[in-house]
C-alpha atoms as a PDB file:
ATOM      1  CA  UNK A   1      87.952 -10.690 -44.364  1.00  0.00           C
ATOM      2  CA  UNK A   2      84.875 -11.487 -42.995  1.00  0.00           C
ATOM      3  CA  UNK A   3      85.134 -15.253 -43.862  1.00  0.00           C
ATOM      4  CA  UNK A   4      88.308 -15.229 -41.874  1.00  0.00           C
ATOM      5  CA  UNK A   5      87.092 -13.917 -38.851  1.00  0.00           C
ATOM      6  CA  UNK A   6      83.824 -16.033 -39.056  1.00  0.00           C
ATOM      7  CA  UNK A   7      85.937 -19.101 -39.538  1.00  0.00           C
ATOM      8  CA  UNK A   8      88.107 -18.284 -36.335  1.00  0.00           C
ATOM      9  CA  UNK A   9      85.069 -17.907 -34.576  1.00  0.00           C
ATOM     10  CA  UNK A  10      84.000 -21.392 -35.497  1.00  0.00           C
ATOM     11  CA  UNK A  11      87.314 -23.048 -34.849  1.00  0.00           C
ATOM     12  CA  UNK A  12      87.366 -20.803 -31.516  1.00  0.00           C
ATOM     13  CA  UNK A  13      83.817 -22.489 -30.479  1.00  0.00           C
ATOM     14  CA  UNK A  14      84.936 -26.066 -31.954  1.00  0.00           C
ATOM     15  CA  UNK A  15      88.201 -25.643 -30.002  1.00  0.00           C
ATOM     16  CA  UNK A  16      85.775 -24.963 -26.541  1.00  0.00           C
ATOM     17  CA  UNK A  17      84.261 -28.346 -27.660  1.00  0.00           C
ATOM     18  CA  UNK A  18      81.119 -26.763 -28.836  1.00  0.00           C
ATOM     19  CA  UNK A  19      79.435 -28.659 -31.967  1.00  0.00           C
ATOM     20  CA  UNK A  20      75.616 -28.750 -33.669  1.00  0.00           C
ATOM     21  CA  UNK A  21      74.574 -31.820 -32.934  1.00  0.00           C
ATOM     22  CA  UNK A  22      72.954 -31.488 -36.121  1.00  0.00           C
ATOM     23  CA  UNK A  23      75.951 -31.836 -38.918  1.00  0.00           C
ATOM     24  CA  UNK A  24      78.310 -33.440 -36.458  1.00  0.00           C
ATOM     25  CA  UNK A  25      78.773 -36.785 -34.980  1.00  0.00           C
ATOM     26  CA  UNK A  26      81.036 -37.973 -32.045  1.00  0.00           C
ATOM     27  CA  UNK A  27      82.609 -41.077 -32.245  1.00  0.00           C
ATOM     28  CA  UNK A  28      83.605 -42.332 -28.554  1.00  0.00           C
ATOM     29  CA  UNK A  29      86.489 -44.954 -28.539  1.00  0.00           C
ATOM     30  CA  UNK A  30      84.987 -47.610 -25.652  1.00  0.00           C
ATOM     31  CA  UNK A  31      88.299 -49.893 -26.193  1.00  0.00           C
ATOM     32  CA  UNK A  32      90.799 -46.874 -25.865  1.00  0.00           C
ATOM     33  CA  UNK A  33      94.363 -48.148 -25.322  1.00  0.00           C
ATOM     34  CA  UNK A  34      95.345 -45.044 -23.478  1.00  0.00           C
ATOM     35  CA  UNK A  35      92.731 -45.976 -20.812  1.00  0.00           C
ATOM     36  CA  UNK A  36      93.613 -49.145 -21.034  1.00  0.00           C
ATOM     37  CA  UNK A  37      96.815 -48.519 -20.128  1.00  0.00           C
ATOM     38  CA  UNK A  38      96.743 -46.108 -17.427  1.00  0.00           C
ATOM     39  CA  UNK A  39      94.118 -48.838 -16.185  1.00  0.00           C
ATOM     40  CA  UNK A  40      96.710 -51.333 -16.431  1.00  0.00           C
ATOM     41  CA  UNK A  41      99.316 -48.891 -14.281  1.00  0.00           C
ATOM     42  CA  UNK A  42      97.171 -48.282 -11.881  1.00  0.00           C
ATOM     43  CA  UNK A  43      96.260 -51.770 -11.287  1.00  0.00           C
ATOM     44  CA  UNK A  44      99.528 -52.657 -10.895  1.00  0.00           C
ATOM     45  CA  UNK A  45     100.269 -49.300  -8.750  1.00  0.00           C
ATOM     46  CA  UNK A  46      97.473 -50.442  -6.818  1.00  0.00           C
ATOM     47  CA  UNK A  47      98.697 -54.007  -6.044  1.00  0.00           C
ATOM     48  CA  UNK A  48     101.753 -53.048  -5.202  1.00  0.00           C
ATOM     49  CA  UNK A  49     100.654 -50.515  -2.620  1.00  0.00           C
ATOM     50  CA  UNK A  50      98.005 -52.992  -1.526  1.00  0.00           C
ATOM     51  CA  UNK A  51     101.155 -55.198  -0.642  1.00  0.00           C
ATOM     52  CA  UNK A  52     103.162 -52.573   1.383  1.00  0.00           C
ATOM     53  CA  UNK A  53     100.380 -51.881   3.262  1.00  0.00           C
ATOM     54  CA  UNK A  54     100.221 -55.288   3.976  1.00  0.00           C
ATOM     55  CA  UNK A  55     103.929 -55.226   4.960  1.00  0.00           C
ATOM     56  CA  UNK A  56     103.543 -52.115   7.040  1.00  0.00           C
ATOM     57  CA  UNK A  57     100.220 -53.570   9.054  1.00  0.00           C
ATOM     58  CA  UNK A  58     102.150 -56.840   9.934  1.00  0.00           C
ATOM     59  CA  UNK A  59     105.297 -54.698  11.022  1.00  0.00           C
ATOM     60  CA  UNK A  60     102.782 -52.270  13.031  1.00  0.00           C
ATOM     61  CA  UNK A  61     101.385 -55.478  14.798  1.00  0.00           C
ATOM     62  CA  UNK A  62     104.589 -56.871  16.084  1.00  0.00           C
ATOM     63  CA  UNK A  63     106.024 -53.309  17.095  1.00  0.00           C
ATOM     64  CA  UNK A  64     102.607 -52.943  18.941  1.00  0.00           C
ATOM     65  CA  UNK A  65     103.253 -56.869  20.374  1.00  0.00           C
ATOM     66  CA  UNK A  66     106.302 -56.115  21.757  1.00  0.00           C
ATOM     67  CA  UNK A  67     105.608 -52.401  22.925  1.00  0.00           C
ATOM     68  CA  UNK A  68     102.551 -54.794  24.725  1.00  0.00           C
ATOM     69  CA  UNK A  69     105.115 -57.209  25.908  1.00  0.00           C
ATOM     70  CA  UNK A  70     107.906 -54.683  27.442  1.00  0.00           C
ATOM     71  CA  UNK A  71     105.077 -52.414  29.059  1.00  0.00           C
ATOM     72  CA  UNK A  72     103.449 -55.871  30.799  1.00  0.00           C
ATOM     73  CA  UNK A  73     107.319 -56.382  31.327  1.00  0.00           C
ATOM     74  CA  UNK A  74     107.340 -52.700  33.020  1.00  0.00           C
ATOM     75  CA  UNK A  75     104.523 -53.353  35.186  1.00  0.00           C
ATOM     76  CA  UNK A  76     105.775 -56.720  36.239  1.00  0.00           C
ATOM     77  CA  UNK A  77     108.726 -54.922  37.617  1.00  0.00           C
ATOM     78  CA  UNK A  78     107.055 -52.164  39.253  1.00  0.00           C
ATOM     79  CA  UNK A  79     104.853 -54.534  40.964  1.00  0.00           C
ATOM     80  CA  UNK A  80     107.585 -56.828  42.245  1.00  0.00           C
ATOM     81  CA  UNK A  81     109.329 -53.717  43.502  1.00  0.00           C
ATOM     82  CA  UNK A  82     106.153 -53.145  45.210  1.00  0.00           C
ATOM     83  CA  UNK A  83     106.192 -56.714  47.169  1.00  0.00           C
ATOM     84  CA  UNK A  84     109.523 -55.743  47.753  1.00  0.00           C
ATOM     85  CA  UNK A  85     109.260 -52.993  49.745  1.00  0.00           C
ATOM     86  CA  UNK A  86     106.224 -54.176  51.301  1.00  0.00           C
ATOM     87  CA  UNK A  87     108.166 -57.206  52.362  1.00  0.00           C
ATOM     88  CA  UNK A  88     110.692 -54.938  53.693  1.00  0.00           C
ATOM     89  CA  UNK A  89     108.219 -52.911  55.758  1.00  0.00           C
ATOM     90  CA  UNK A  90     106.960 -56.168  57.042  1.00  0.00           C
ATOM     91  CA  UNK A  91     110.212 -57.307  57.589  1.00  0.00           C
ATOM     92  CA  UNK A  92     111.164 -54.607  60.125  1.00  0.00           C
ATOM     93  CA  UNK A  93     107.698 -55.133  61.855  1.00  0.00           C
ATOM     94  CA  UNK A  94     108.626 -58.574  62.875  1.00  0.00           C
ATOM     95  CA  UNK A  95     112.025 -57.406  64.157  1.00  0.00           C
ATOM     96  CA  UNK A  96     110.095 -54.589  65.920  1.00  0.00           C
ATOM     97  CA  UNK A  97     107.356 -56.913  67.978  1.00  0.00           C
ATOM     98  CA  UNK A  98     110.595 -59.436  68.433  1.00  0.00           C
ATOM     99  CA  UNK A  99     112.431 -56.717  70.175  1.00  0.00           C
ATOM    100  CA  UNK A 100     108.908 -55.742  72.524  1.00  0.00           C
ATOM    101  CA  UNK A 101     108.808 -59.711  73.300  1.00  0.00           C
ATOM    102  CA  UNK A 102     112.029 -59.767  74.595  1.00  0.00           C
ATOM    103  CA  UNK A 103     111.739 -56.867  76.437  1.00  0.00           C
ATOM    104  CA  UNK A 104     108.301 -57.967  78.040  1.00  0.00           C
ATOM    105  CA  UNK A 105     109.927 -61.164  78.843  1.00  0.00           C
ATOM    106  CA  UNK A 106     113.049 -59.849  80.179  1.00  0.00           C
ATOM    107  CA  UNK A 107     110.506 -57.148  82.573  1.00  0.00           C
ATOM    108  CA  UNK A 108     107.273 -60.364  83.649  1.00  0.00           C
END
């Protein structure tokens, strides 16, 4: 009975990974396939997001060129309006001092 419990003990430590580094030797696999393959996937994983992110910058860039383009387009506009109106103002200043000329020449 005492065996048994001894010998769950032991399986109990050797299950926690604890060993004597006396009786017992680790072999560590360098060329593991498993690693090698999630390597492998995640390679791959990693060229393909590599590539979208590619995609995604080049989209970002044009969206940005145009959002550049219609907001130069936007201040274009409000600009011209701008001339507009000042044209407008001066446009009414000239009728204004056309009007006083006539007058003054009509009075001298």
């Amino acid at each position: 009975e005492s065996l048994v419990k001894e010998v769950g003990l032991l399986e109990a430590k050797v299950g926690k990974g604890e060993f004597d580094h006396k009786t017992t030797k680790v072999l560590h696999l360098k060329m593991n396939p498993e690693v090698e393959a999630n390597q492998n996937e995640a390679e791959k994983e990693a060229v393909v997001l590599r590539a979208e992110n590619k995609q995604l910058k080049d989209a970002l860039s044009k969206l940005e060129d145009g959002a550049g383009a219609r907001a130069q387009n936007a201040e274009a506009s409000t600009k011209m309006a701008v001339v507009q109106a000042e044209v407008e103002v001066l446009k009414h200043r000239i009728a204004d001092q056309e009007k006083r000329e006539t007058r003054y020449k009509q009075v001298f």
